[in-house]
Protein backbone atom coordinates (compact mmCIF):
# COMPACT_ATOMS: atom_id res chain seq x y z
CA UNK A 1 13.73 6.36 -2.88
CA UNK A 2 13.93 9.00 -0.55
CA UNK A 3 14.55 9.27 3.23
CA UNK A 4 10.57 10.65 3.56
CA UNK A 5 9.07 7.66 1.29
CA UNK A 6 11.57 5.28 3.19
CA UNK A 7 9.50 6.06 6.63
CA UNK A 8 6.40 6.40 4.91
CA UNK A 9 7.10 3.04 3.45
CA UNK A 10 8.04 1.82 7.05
CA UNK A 11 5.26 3.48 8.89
CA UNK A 12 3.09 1.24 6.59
CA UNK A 13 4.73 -2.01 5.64
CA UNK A 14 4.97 -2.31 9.88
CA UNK A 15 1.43 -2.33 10.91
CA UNK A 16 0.47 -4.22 7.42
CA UNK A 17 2.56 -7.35 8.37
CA UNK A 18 1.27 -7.05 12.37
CA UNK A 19 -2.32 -6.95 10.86
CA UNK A 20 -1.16 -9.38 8.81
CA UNK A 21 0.70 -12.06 11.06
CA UNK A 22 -2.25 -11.85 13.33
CA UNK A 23 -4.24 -12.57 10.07
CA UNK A 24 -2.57 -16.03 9.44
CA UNK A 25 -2.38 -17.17 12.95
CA UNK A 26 -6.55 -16.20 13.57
CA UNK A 27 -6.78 -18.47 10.23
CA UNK A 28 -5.12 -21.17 11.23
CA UNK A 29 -6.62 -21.37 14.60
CA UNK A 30 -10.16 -21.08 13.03
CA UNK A 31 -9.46 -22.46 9.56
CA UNK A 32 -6.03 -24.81 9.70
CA UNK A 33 -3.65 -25.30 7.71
CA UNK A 34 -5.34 -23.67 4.52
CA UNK A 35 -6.61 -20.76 6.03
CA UNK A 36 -3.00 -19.95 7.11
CA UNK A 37 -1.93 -20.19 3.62
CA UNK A 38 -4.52 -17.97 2.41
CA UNK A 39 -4.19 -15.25 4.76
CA UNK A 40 -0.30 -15.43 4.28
CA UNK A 41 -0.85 -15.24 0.49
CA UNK A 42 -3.55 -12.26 0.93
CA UNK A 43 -0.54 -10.60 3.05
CA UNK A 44 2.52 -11.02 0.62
CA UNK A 45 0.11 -9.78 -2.45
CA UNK A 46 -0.44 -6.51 -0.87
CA UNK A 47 3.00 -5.94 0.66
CA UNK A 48 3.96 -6.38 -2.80
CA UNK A 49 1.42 -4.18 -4.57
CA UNK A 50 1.16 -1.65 -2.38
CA UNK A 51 5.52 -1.29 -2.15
CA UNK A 52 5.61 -1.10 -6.11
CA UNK A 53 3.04 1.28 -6.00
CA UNK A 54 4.92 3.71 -3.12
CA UNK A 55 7.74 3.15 -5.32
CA UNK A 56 6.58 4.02 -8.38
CA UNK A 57 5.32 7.35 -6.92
CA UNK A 58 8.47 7.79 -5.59
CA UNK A 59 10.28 7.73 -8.65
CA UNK A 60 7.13 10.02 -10.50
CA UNK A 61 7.75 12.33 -7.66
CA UNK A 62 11.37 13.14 -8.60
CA UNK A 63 10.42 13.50 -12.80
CA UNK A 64 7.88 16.30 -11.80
CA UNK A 65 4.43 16.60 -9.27
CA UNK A 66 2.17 15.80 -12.39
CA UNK A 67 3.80 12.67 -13.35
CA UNK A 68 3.55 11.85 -9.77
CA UNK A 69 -0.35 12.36 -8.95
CA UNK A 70 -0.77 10.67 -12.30
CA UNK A 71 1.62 7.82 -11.40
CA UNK A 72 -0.51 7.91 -7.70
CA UNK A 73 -4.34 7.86 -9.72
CA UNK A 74 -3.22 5.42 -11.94
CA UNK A 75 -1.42 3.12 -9.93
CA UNK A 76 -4.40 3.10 -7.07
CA UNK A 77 -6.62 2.15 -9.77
CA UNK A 78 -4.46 -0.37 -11.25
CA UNK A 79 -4.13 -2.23 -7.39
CA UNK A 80 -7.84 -1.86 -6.82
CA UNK A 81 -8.27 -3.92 -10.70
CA UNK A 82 -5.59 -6.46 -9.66
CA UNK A 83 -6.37 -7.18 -6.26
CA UNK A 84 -10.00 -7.44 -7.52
CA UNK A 85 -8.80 -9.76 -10.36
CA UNK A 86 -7.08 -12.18 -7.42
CA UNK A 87 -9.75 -11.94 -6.00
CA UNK A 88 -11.86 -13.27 -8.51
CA UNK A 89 -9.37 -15.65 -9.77
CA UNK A 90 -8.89 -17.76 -6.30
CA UNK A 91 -12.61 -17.26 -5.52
CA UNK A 92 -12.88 -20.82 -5.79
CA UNK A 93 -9.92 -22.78 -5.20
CA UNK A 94 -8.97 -25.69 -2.73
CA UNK A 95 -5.29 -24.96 -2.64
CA UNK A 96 -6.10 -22.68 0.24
CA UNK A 97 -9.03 -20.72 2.05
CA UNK A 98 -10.40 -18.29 -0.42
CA UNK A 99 -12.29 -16.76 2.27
CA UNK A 100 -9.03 -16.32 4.74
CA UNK A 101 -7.67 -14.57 1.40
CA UNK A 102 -10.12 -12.16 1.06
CA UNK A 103 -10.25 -11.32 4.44
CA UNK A 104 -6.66 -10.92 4.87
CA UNK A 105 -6.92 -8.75 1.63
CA UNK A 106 -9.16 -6.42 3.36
CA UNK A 107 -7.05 -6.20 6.81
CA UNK A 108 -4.15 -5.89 4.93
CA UNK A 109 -5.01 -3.23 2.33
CA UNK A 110 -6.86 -1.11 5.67
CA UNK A 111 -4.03 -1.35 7.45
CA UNK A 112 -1.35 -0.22 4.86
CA UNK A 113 -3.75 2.64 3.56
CA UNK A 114 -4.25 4.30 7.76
CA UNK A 115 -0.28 3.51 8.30
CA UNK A 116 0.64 5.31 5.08
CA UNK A 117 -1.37 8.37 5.80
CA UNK A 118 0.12 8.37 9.33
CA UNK A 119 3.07 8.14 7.96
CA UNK A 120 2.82 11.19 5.61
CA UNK A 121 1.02 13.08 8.36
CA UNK A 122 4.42 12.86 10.63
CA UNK A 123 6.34 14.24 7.74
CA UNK A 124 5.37 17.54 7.93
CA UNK A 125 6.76 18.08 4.60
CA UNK A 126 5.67 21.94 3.45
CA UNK A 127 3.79 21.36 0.01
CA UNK A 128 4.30 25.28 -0.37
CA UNK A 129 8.05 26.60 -1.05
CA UNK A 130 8.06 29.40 1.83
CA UNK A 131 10.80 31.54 -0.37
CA UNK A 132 9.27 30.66 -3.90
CA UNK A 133 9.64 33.07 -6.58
CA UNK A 134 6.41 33.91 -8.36
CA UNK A 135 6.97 33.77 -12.14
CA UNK A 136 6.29 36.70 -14.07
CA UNK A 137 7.51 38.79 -10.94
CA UNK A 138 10.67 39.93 -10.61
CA UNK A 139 12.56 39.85 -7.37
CA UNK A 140 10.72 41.42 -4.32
């Protein structure tokens, strides 16, 4: 990865595990023990999915910018398919509070998606090369 995904990463990951943290202890105040669980599972499920995904554009990013929007569509809808799929999957289990999960999901996924747009908006990476040659065209 590179020093820019590294703080978009950060500028993401942070408010994700606030939101997050503040997740599991609501649930466990208003839930117990299980809703605790559920919101700390709904947290560690889109850490993970959402870092793989950062990374993976990362690593598109450096093969070329097509591989990397393509690596970016695909992965968003492959997250959106698998977080649905949890989703689904724990909709009705008594290991923990499916509806702690959920709502965790939610937070979580909200909160990652406005931290990793602030984080590329402090960039202020140029996405035009200022002295680019334009093929075809000699040198001016």
């Amino acid at each position: 990865m590179q020093a820019n995904d590294v703080r978009v990463l950060k500028g993401a990951a942070v408010p994700t595990l606030a939101v997050g943290l503040l997740a599991v202890v609501l649930s466990a105040v208003l839930t117990g023990v299980k809703g605790a669980l559920g919101a700390g599972i709904g947290l560690v499920l889109v850490a993970v999915f959402f870092t793989l995904g950062l990374v993976v554009v990362s690593w598109a990013g450096r093969v070329s910018p097509m591989a990397m929007m393509t690596a970016a569509v695909v992965g968003y809808v492959v997250k959106v398919l698998a977080i649905m799929a949890m989703l689904t999957a724990f909709q009705g289990t008594t290991a923990f509070n499916s509806r702690a999960f959920a709502l965790s999901v939610i937070a979580c996924t909200l909160a990652w998606t406005v931290g990793e747009m602030r984080g590329f908006l402090k960039l202020k990476m140029l996405y035009v090369e200022p002295d680019a040659q334009v093929p075809g065209q000699g040198p001016r």
